[in-house]
C-alpha atoms as a PDB file:
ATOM      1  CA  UNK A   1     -24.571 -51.560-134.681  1.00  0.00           C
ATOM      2  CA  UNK A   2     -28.083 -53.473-133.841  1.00  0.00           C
ATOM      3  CA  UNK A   3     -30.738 -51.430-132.682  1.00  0.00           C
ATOM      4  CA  UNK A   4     -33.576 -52.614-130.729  1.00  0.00           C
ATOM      5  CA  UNK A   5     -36.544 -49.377-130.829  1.00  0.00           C
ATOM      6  CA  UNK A   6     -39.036 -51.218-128.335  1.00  0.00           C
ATOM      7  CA  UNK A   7     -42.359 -49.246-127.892  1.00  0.00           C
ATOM      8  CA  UNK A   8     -43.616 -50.004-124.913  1.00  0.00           C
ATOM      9  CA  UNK A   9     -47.697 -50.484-123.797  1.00  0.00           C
ATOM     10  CA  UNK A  10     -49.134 -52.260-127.042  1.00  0.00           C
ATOM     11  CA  UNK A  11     -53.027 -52.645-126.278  1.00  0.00           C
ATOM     12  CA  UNK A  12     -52.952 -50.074-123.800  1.00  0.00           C
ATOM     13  CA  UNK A  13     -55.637 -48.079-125.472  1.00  0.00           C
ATOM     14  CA  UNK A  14     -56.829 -48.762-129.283  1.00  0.00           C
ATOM     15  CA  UNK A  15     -55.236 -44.966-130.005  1.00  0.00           C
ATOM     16  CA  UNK A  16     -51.853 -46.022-128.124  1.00  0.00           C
ATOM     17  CA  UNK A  17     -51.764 -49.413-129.720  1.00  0.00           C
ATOM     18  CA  UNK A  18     -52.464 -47.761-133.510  1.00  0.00           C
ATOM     19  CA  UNK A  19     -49.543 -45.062-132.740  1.00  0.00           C
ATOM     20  CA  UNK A  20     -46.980 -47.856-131.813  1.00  0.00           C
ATOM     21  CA  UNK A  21     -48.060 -49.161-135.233  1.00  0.00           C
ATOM     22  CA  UNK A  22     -47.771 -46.237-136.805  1.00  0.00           C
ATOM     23  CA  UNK A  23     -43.883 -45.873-135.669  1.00  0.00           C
ATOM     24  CA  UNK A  24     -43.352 -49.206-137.009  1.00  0.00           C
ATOM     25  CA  UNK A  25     -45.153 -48.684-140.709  1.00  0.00           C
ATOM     26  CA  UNK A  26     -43.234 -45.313-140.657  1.00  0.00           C
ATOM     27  CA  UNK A  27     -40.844 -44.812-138.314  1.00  0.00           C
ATOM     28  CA  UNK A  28     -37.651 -46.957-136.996  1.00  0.00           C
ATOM     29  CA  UNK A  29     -39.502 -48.761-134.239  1.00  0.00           C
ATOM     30  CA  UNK A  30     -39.182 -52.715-135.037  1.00  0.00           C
ATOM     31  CA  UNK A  31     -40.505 -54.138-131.259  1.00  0.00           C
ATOM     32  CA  UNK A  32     -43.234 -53.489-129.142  1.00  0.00           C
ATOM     33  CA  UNK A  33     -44.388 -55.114-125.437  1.00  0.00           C
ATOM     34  CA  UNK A  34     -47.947 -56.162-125.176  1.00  0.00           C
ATOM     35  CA  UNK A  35     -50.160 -55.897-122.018  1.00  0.00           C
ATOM     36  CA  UNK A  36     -51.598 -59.433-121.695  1.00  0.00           C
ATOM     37  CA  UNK A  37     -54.375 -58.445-119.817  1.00  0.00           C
ATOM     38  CA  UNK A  38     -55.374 -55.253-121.654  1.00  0.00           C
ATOM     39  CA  UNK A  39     -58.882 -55.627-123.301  1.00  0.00           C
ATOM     40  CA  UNK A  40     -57.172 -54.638-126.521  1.00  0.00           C
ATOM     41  CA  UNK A  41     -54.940 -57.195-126.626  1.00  0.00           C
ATOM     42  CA  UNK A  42     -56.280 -59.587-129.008  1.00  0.00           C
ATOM     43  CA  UNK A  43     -57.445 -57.106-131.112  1.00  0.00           C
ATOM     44  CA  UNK A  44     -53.744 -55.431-130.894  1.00  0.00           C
ATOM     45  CA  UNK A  45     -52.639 -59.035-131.885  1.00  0.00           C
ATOM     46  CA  UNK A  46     -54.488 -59.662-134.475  1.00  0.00           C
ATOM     47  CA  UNK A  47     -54.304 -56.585-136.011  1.00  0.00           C
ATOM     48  CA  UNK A  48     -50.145 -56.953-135.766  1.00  0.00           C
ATOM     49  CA  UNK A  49     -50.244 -60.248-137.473  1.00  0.00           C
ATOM     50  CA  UNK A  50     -52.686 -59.520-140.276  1.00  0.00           C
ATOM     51  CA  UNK A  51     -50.883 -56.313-141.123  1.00  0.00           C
ATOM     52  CA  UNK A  52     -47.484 -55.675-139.586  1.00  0.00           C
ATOM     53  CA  UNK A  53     -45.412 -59.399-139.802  1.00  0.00           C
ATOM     54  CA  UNK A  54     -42.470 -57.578-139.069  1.00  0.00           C
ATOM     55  CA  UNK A  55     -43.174 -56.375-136.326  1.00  0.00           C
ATOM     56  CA  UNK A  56     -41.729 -58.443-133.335  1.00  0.00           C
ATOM     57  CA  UNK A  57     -43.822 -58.401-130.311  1.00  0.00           C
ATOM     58  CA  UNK A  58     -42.923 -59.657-126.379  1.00  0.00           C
ATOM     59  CA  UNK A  59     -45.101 -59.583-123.239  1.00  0.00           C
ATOM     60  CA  UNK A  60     -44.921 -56.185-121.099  1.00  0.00           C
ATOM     61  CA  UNK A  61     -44.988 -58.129-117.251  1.00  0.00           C
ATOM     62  CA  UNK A  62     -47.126 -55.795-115.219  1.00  0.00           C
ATOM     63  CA  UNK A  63     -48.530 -55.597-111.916  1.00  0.00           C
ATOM     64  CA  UNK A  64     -49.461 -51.979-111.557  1.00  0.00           C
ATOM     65  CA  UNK A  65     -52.212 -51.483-114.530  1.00  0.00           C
ATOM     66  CA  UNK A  66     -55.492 -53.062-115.060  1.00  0.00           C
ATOM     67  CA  UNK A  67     -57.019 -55.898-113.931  1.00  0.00           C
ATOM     68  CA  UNK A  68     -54.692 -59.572-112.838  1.00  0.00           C
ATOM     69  CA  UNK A  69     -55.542 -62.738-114.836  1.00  0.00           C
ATOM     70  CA  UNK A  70     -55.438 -64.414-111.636  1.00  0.00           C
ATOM     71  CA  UNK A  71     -57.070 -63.978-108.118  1.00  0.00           C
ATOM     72  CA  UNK A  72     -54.410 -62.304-105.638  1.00  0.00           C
ATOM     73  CA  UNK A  73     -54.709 -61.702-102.077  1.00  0.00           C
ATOM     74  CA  UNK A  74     -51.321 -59.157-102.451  1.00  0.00           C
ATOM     75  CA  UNK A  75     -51.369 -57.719-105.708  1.00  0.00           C
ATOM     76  CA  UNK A  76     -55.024 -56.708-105.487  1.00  0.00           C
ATOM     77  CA  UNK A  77     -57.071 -53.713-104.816  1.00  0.00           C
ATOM     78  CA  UNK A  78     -60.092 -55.207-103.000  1.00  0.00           C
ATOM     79  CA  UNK A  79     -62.292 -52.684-103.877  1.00  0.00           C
ATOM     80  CA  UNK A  80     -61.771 -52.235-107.454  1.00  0.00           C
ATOM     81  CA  UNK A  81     -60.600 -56.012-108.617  1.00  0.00           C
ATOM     82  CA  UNK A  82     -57.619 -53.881-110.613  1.00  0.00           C
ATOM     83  CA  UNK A  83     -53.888 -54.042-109.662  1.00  0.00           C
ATOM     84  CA  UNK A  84     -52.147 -51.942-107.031  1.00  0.00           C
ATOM     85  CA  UNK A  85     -50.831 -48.360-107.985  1.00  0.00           C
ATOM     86  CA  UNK A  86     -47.227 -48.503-107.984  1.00  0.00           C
ATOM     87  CA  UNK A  87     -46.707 -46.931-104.770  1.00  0.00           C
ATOM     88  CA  UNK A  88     -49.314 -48.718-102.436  1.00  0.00           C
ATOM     89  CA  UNK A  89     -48.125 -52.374-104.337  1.00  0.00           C
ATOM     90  CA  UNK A  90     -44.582 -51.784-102.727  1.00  0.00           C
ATOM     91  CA  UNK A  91     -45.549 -50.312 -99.052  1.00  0.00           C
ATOM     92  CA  UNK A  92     -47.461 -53.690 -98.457  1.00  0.00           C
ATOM     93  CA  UNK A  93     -45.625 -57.439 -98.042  1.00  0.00           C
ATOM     94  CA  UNK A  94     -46.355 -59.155-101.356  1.00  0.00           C
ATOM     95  CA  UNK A  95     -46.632 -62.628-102.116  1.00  0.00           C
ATOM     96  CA  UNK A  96     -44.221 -63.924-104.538  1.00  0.00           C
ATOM     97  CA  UNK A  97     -45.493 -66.887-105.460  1.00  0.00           C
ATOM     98  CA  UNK A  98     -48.638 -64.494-106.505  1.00  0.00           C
ATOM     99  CA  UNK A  99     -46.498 -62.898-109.118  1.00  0.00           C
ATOM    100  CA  UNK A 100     -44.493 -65.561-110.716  1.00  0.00           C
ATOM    101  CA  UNK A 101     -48.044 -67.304-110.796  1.00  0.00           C
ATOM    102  CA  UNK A 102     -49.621 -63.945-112.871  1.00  0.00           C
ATOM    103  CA  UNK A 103     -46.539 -63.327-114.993  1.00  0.00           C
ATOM    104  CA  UNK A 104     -46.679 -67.249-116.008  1.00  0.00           C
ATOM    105  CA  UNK A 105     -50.550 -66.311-116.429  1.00  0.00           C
ATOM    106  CA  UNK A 106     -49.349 -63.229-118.932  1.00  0.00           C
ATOM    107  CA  UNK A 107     -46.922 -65.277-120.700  1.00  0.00           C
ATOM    108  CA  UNK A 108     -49.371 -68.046-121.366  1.00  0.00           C
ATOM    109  CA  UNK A 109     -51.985 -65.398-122.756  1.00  0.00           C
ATOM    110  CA  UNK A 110     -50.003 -64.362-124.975  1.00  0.00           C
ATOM    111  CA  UNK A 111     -48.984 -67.455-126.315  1.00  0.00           C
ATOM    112  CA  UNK A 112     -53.012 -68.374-126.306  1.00  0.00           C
ATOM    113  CA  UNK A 113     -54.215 -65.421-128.316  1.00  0.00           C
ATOM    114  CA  UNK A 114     -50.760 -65.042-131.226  1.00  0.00           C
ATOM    115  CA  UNK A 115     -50.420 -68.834-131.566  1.00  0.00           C
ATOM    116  CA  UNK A 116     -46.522 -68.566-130.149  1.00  0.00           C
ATOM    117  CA  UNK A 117     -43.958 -67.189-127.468  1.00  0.00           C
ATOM    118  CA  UNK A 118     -43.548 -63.695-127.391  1.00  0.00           C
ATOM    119  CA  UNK A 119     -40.268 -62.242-128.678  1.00  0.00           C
ATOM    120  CA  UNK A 120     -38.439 -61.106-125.375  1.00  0.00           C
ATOM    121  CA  UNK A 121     -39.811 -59.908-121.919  1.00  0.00           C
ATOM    122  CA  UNK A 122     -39.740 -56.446-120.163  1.00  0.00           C
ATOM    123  CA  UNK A 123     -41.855 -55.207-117.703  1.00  0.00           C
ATOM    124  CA  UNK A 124     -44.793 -52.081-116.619  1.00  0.00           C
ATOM    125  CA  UNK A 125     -43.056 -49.533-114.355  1.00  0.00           C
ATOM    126  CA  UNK A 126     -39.823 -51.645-114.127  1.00  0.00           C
ATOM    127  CA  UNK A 127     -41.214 -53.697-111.730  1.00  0.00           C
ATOM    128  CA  UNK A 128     -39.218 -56.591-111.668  1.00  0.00           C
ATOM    129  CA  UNK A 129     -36.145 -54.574-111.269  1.00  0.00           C
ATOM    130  CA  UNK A 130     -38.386 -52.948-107.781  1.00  0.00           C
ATOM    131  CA  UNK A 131     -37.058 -56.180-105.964  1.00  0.00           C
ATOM    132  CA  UNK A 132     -34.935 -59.054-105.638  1.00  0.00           C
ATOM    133  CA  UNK A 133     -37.937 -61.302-105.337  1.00  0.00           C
ATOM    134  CA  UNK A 134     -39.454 -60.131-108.307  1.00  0.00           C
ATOM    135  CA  UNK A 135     -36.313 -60.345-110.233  1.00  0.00           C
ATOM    136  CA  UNK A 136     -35.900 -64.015-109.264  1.00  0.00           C
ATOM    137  CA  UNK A 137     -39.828 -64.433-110.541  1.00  0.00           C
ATOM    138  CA  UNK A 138     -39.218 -62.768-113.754  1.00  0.00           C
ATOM    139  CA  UNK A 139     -35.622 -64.757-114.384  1.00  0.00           C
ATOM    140  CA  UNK A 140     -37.461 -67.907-113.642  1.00  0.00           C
ATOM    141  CA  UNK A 141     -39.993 -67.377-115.822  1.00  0.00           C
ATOM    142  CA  UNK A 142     -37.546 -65.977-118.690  1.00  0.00           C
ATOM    143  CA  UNK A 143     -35.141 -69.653-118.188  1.00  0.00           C
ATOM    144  CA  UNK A 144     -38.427 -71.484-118.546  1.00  0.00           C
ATOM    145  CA  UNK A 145     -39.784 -70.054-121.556  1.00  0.00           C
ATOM    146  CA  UNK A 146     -36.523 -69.053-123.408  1.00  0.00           C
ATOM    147  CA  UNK A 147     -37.022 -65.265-123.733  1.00  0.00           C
ATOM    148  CA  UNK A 148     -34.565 -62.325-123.581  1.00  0.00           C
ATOM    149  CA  UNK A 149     -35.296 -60.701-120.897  1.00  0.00           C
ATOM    150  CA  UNK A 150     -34.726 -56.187-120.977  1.00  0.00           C
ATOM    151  CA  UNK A 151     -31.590 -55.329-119.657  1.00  0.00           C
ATOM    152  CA  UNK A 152     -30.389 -58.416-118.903  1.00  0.00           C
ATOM    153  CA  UNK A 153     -28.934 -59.261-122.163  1.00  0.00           C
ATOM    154  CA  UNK A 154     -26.798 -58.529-125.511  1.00  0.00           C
ATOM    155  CA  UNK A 155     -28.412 -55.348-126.027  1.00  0.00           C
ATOM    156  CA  UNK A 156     -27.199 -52.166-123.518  1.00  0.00           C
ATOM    157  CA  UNK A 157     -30.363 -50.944-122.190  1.00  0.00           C
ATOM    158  CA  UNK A 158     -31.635 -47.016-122.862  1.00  0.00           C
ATOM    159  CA  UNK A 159     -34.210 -45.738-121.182  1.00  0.00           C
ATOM    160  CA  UNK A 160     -33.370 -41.727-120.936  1.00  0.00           C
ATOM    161  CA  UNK A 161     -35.625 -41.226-124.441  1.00  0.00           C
ATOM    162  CA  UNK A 162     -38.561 -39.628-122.573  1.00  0.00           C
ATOM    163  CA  UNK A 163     -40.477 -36.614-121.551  1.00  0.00           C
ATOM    164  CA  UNK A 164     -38.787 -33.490-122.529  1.00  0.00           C
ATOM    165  CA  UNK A 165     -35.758 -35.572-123.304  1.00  0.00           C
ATOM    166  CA  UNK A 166     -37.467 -37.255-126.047  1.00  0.00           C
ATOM    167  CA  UNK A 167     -36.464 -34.992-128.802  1.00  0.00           C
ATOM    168  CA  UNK A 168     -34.744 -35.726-132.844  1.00  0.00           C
ATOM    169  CA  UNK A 169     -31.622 -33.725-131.375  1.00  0.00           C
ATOM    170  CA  UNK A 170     -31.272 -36.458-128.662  1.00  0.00           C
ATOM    171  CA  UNK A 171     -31.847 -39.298-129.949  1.00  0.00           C
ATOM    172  CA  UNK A 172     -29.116 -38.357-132.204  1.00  0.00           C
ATOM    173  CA  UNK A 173     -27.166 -37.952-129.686  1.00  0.00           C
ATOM    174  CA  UNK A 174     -27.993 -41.281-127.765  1.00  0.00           C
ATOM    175  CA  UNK A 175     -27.295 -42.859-131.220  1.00  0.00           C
ATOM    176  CA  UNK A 176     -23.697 -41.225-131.725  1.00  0.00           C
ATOM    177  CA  UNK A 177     -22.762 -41.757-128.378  1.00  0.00           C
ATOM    178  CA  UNK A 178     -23.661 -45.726-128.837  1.00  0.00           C
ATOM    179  CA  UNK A 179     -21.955 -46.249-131.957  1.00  0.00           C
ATOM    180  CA  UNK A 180     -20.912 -49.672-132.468  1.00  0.00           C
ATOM    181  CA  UNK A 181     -22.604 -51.345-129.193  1.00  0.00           C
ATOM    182  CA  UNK A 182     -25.934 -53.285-129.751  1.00  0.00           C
ATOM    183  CA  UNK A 183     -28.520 -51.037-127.794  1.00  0.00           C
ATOM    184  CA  UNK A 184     -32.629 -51.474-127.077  1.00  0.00           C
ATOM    185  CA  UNK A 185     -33.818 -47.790-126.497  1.00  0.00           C
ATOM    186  CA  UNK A 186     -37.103 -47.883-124.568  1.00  0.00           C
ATOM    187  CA  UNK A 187     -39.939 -45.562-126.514  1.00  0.00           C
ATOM    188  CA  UNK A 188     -43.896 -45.169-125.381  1.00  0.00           C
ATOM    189  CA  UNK A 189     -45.110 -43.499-128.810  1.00  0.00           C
ATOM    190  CA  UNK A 190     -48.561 -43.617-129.036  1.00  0.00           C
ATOM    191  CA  UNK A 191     -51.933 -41.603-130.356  1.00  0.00           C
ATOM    192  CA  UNK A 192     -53.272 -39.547-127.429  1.00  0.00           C
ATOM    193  CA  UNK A 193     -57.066 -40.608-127.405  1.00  0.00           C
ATOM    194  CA  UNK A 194     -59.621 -39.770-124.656  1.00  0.00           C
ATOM    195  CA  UNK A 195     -58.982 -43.202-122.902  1.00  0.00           C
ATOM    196  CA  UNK A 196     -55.264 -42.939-122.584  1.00  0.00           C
ATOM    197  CA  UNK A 197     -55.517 -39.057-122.120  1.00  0.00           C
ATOM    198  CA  UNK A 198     -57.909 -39.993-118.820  1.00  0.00           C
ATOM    199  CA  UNK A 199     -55.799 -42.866-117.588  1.00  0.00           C
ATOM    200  CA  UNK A 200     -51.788 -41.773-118.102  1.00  0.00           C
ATOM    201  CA  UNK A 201     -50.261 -39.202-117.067  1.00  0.00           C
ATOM    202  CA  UNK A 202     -47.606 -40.160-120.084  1.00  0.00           C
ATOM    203  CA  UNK A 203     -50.076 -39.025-122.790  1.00  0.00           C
ATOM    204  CA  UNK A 204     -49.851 -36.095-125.220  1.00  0.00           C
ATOM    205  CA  UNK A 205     -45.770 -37.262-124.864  1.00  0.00           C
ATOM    206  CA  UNK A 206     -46.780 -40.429-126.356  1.00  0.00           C
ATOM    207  CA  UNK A 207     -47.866 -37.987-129.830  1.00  0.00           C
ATOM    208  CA  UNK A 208     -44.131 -36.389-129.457  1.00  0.00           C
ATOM    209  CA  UNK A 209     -41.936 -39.661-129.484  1.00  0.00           C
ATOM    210  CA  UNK A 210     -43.844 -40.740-132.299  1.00  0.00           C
ATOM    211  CA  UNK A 211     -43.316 -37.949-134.520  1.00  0.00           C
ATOM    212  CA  UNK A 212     -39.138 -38.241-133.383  1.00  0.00           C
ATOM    213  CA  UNK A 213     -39.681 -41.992-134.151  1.00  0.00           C
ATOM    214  CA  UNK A 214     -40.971 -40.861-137.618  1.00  0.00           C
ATOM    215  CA  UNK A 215     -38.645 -37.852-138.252  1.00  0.00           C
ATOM    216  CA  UNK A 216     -37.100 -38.113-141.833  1.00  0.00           C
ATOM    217  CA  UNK A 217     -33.600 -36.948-140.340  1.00  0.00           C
ATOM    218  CA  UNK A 218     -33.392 -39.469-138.072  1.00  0.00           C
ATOM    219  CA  UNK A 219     -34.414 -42.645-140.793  1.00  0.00           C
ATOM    220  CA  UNK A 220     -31.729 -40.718-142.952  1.00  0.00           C
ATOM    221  CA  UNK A 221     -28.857 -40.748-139.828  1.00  0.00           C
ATOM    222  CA  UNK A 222     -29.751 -44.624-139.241  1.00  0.00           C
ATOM    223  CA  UNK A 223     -29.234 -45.459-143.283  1.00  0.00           C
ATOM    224  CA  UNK A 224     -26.199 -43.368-143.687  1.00  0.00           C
ATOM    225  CA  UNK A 225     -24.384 -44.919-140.642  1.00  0.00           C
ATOM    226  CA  UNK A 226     -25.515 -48.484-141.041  1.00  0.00           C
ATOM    227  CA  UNK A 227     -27.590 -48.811-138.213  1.00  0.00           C
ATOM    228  CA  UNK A 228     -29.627 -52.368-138.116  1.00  0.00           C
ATOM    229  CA  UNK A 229     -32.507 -52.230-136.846  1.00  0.00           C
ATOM    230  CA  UNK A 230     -33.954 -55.371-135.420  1.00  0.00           C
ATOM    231  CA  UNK A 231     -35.779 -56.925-132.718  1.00  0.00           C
ATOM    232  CA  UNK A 232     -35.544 -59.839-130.168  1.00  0.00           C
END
Protein backbone atom coordinates (compact mmCIF):
# COMPACT_ATOMS: atom_id res chain seq x y z
CA UNK A 1 0.00 0.00 0.00
CA UNK A 2 1.31 3.67 -1.22
CA UNK A 3 0.25 6.44 0.73
CA UNK A 4 0.09 9.88 -0.46
CA UNK A 5 -0.39 12.37 3.13
CA UNK A 6 -0.80 15.74 1.06
CA UNK A 7 -1.02 18.85 3.39
CA UNK A 8 -2.73 21.21 1.79
CA UNK A 9 -2.13 25.43 1.86
CA UNK A 10 1.83 25.59 1.95
CA UNK A 11 2.62 29.49 2.20
CA UNK A 12 -0.64 30.23 3.44
CA UNK A 13 0.66 31.93 6.51
CA UNK A 14 4.51 31.58 7.73
CA UNK A 15 2.83 29.60 11.01
CA UNK A 16 0.69 27.29 8.53
CA UNK A 17 3.56 26.80 6.16
CA UNK A 18 6.14 25.86 9.33
CA UNK A 19 3.32 23.31 10.73
CA UNK A 20 3.04 21.49 7.29
CA UNK A 21 6.82 21.23 7.78
CA UNK A 22 6.66 20.18 10.94
CA UNK A 23 4.32 17.02 9.90
CA UNK A 24 6.81 16.22 7.38
CA UNK A 25 10.19 16.40 9.76
CA UNK A 26 7.97 14.45 12.28
CA UNK A 27 5.04 13.13 11.21
CA UNK A 28 3.93 10.84 8.04
CA UNK A 29 3.08 13.73 5.75
CA UNK A 30 5.48 13.36 2.51
CA UNK A 31 3.45 16.14 0.01
CA UNK A 32 2.26 19.43 0.36
CA UNK A 33 0.33 22.03 -2.33
CA UNK A 34 1.73 25.47 -2.53
CA UNK A 35 -0.30 28.71 -3.08
CA UNK A 36 1.54 30.38 -6.00
CA UNK A 37 0.41 33.60 -5.25
CA UNK A 38 0.76 33.61 -1.45
CA UNK A 39 3.41 36.22 -0.29
CA UNK A 40 5.07 33.33 1.50
CA UNK A 41 5.64 31.40 -1.23
CA UNK A 42 9.14 31.85 -2.06
CA UNK A 43 10.10 31.95 1.26
CA UNK A 44 7.96 28.53 1.79
CA UNK A 45 10.10 27.35 -1.24
CA UNK A 46 13.12 28.08 -0.31
CA UNK A 47 12.90 27.12 2.99
CA UNK A 48 11.55 23.42 1.60
CA UNK A 49 14.52 23.05 -0.59
CA UNK A 50 17.27 24.16 1.76
CA UNK A 51 15.91 21.97 4.52
CA UNK A 52 13.26 19.41 3.67
CA UNK A 53 14.51 17.65 -0.01
CA UNK A 54 12.12 15.12 0.62
CA UNK A 55 9.52 16.76 0.73
CA UNK A 56 7.55 16.72 -2.66
CA UNK A 57 5.70 19.82 -3.37
CA UNK A 58 2.75 20.59 -6.29
CA UNK A 59 0.82 23.81 -7.00
CA UNK A 60 -2.59 24.27 -4.92
CA UNK A 61 -4.84 25.95 -8.19
CA UNK A 62 -6.92 28.56 -6.46
CA UNK A 63 -9.30 31.12 -7.31
CA UNK A 64 -10.98 31.90 -4.05
CA UNK A 65 -7.88 33.24 -1.76
CA UNK A 66 -5.66 36.15 -2.18
CA UNK A 67 -4.79 38.16 -4.79
CA UNK A 68 -4.72 36.67 -9.02
CA UNK A 69 -1.33 36.87 -10.80
CA UNK A 70 -3.23 38.12 -13.61
CA UNK A 71 -5.82 40.96 -14.29
CA UNK A 72 -9.49 39.38 -14.44
CA UNK A 73 -12.62 41.00 -15.29
CA UNK A 74 -14.57 37.59 -13.68
CA UNK A 75 -12.53 36.28 -11.06
CA UNK A 76 -12.02 39.66 -9.42
CA UNK A 77 -13.32 41.62 -6.57
CA UNK A 78 -13.16 45.19 -7.93
CA UNK A 79 -12.91 46.72 -4.84
CA UNK A 80 -10.33 44.82 -3.10
CA UNK A 81 -7.99 43.53 -6.23
CA UNK A 82 -8.28 39.88 -4.23
CA UNK A 83 -10.18 36.83 -5.62
CA UNK A 84 -13.88 36.12 -5.24
CA UNK A 85 -15.18 34.32 -1.99
CA UNK A 86 -16.26 31.02 -2.96
CA UNK A 87 -19.81 31.69 -3.00
CA UNK A 88 -20.08 35.11 -4.93
CA UNK A 89 -17.19 33.50 -7.66
CA UNK A 90 -19.92 30.83 -8.61
CA UNK A 91 -23.33 33.06 -8.59
CA UNK A 92 -21.64 35.26 -11.37
CA UNK A 93 -20.82 33.96 -15.28
CA UNK A 94 -17.06 33.45 -15.27
CA UNK A 95 -14.72 33.62 -17.96
CA UNK A 96 -12.89 30.54 -18.68
CA UNK A 97 -10.34 31.53 -20.62
CA UNK A 98 -9.59 33.87 -17.35
CA UNK A 99 -8.86 30.79 -15.37
CA UNK A 100 -6.94 28.49 -17.54
CA UNK A 101 -4.93 31.83 -18.22
CA UNK A 102 -4.28 32.27 -14.04
CA UNK A 103 -3.79 28.57 -13.34
CA UNK A 104 -1.09 28.54 -16.36
CA UNK A 105 0.06 31.88 -14.46
CA UNK A 106 0.31 29.62 -11.00
CA UNK A 107 1.95 26.82 -12.65
CA UNK A 108 4.57 28.98 -14.25
CA UNK A 109 5.32 30.69 -10.74
CA UNK A 110 6.04 27.94 -9.38
CA UNK A 111 8.26 26.67 -11.80
CA UNK A 112 9.96 30.43 -11.68
CA UNK A 113 10.63 30.57 -7.98
CA UNK A 114 11.76 26.24 -7.25
CA UNK A 115 13.69 26.03 -10.54
CA UNK A 116 11.16 22.98 -11.79
CA UNK A 117 7.49 21.58 -12.26
CA UNK A 118 5.67 21.02 -9.30
CA UNK A 119 5.01 17.42 -8.25
CA UNK A 120 1.17 16.95 -9.02
CA UNK A 121 -1.80 19.48 -9.05
CA UNK A 122 -4.89 19.89 -6.73
CA UNK A 123 -6.82 22.71 -6.15
CA UNK A 124 -8.24 25.64 -3.15
CA UNK A 125 -11.85 24.77 -2.23
CA UNK A 126 -12.08 22.02 -4.94
CA UNK A 127 -12.66 24.35 -7.41
CA UNK A 128 -12.00 22.72 -10.45
CA UNK A 129 -14.25 19.93 -9.54
CA UNK A 130 -17.17 23.24 -9.01
CA UNK A 131 -17.59 22.93 -12.91
CA UNK A 132 -17.20 21.28 -16.08
CA UNK A 133 -15.45 24.29 -17.49
CA UNK A 134 -13.06 24.46 -14.89
CA UNK A 135 -12.37 20.84 -15.02
CA UNK A 136 -11.59 21.06 -18.75
CA UNK A 137 -9.09 24.20 -17.69
CA UNK A 138 -7.41 22.29 -15.05
CA UNK A 139 -7.10 18.86 -17.38
CA UNK A 140 -5.67 21.03 -20.04
CA UNK A 141 -3.31 22.48 -18.10
CA UNK A 142 -2.37 19.03 -16.26
CA UNK A 143 -1.84 17.24 -20.26
CA UNK A 144 0.36 20.23 -20.97
CA UNK A 145 2.61 20.22 -18.17
CA UNK A 146 2.63 16.44 -17.28
CA UNK A 147 1.30 16.54 -13.69
CA UNK A 148 -0.98 14.16 -11.72
CA UNK A 149 -3.72 15.78 -11.22
CA UNK A 150 -5.93 14.95 -7.33
CA UNK A 151 -8.42 12.52 -7.84
CA UNK A 152 -7.99 11.90 -11.15
CA UNK A 153 -5.37 9.35 -10.90
CA UNK A 154 -3.62 6.04 -9.38
CA UNK A 155 -4.16 7.13 -5.99
CA UNK A 156 -8.10 6.79 -4.48
CA UNK A 157 -8.76 10.14 -3.22
CA UNK A 158 -9.63 10.81 0.82
CA UNK A 159 -10.79 13.75 1.86
CA UNK A 160 -13.13 12.83 5.11
CA UNK A 161 -9.75 13.51 7.50
CA UNK A 162 -11.10 16.84 8.83
CA UNK A 163 -12.74 18.81 11.52
CA UNK A 164 -13.92 16.69 14.29
CA UNK A 165 -13.28 13.73 12.06
CA UNK A 166 -9.68 14.34 12.09
CA UNK A 167 -8.78 12.20 14.98
CA UNK A 168 -5.65 9.10 15.59
CA UNK A 169 -8.79 6.67 16.03
CA UNK A 170 -9.87 7.58 12.43
CA UNK A 171 -7.30 7.78 10.58
CA UNK A 172 -6.74 4.33 11.70
CA UNK A 173 -9.63 3.49 10.58
CA UNK A 174 -9.41 5.20 7.05
CA UNK A 175 -6.04 3.32 6.90
CA UNK A 176 -7.53 -0.29 7.72
CA UNK A 177 -10.34 0.19 5.66
CA UNK A 178 -7.83 1.08 2.55
CA UNK A 179 -5.55 -1.67 2.97
CA UNK A 180 -3.87 -2.62 -0.08
CA UNK A 181 -5.26 0.31 -2.51
CA UNK A 182 -2.83 3.28 -3.22
CA UNK A 183 -4.67 6.28 -1.44
CA UNK A 184 -3.76 10.36 -1.16
CA UNK A 185 -5.57 11.45 2.13
CA UNK A 186 -6.07 15.23 2.02
CA UNK A 187 -4.65 16.94 5.52
CA UNK A 188 -4.50 20.99 6.32
CA UNK A 189 -2.06 20.67 9.48
CA UNK A 190 -0.72 23.76 10.26
CA UNK A 191 0.50 26.23 13.36
CA UNK A 192 -2.44 28.47 14.29
CA UNK A 193 -0.76 32.03 14.22
CA UNK A 194 -2.61 35.40 14.43
CA UNK A 195 -2.66 35.70 10.54
CA UNK A 196 -4.23 32.39 9.78
CA UNK A 197 -6.34 32.57 13.08
CA UNK A 198 -7.87 36.11 11.46
CA UNK A 199 -8.22 34.82 7.93
CA UNK A 200 -9.58 30.87 8.17
CA UNK A 201 -12.12 29.71 9.67
CA UNK A 202 -10.03 26.15 9.44
CA UNK A 203 -7.54 27.30 12.12
CA UNK A 204 -6.96 25.97 15.65
CA UNK A 205 -8.01 22.43 13.52
CA UNK A 206 -4.99 22.97 11.57
CA UNK A 207 -2.91 22.47 15.40
CA UNK A 208 -5.15 19.08 15.79
CA UNK A 209 -4.30 17.26 12.40
CA UNK A 210 -0.87 17.98 13.04
CA UNK A 211 -0.50 16.46 16.29
CA UNK A 212 -2.63 13.08 14.60
CA UNK A 213 -0.08 13.51 11.73
CA UNK A 214 2.67 13.28 14.44
CA UNK A 215 1.05 10.71 16.82
CA UNK A 216 3.64 7.91 17.69
CA UNK A 217 0.75 5.21 17.30
CA UNK A 218 -0.02 6.05 14.10
CA UNK A 219 4.03 6.13 12.65
CA UNK A 220 4.06 2.70 14.61
CA UNK A 221 0.58 1.28 12.64
CA UNK A 222 2.19 2.56 9.19
CA UNK A 223 5.75 0.57 9.98
CA UNK A 224 4.14 -2.51 11.29
CA UNK A 225 1.77 -2.90 8.25
CA UNK A 226 4.12 -1.79 5.53
CA UNK A 227 2.60 1.23 4.57
CA UNK A 228 4.82 3.36 1.86
CA UNK A 229 4.63 6.49 2.13
CA UNK A 230 5.37 8.57 -0.89
CA UNK A 231 4.44 11.39 -2.94
CA UNK A 232 3.62 12.35 -6.61
Amino acid sequence: MKLIVNGDDLGYTRGNTYGIFQAYQEGILRSTTALANSPYFEDAIRTAHEEYPGLGIGVHLTLTLGRPLKESRTLQDPETGNFFKLKKLFEQEIDYDEVYAEWKAQIERFIEVSGHKPTHMDSHHHVYEKTPQALKAAMRLAEEYGLPMRSHGDFAFVSSFSGPSATKEYLLQILAENSGRDIELMCHPGWCDLELYRQSSYALERVKELAVLCDPEVRKYIEEHHIELCHY
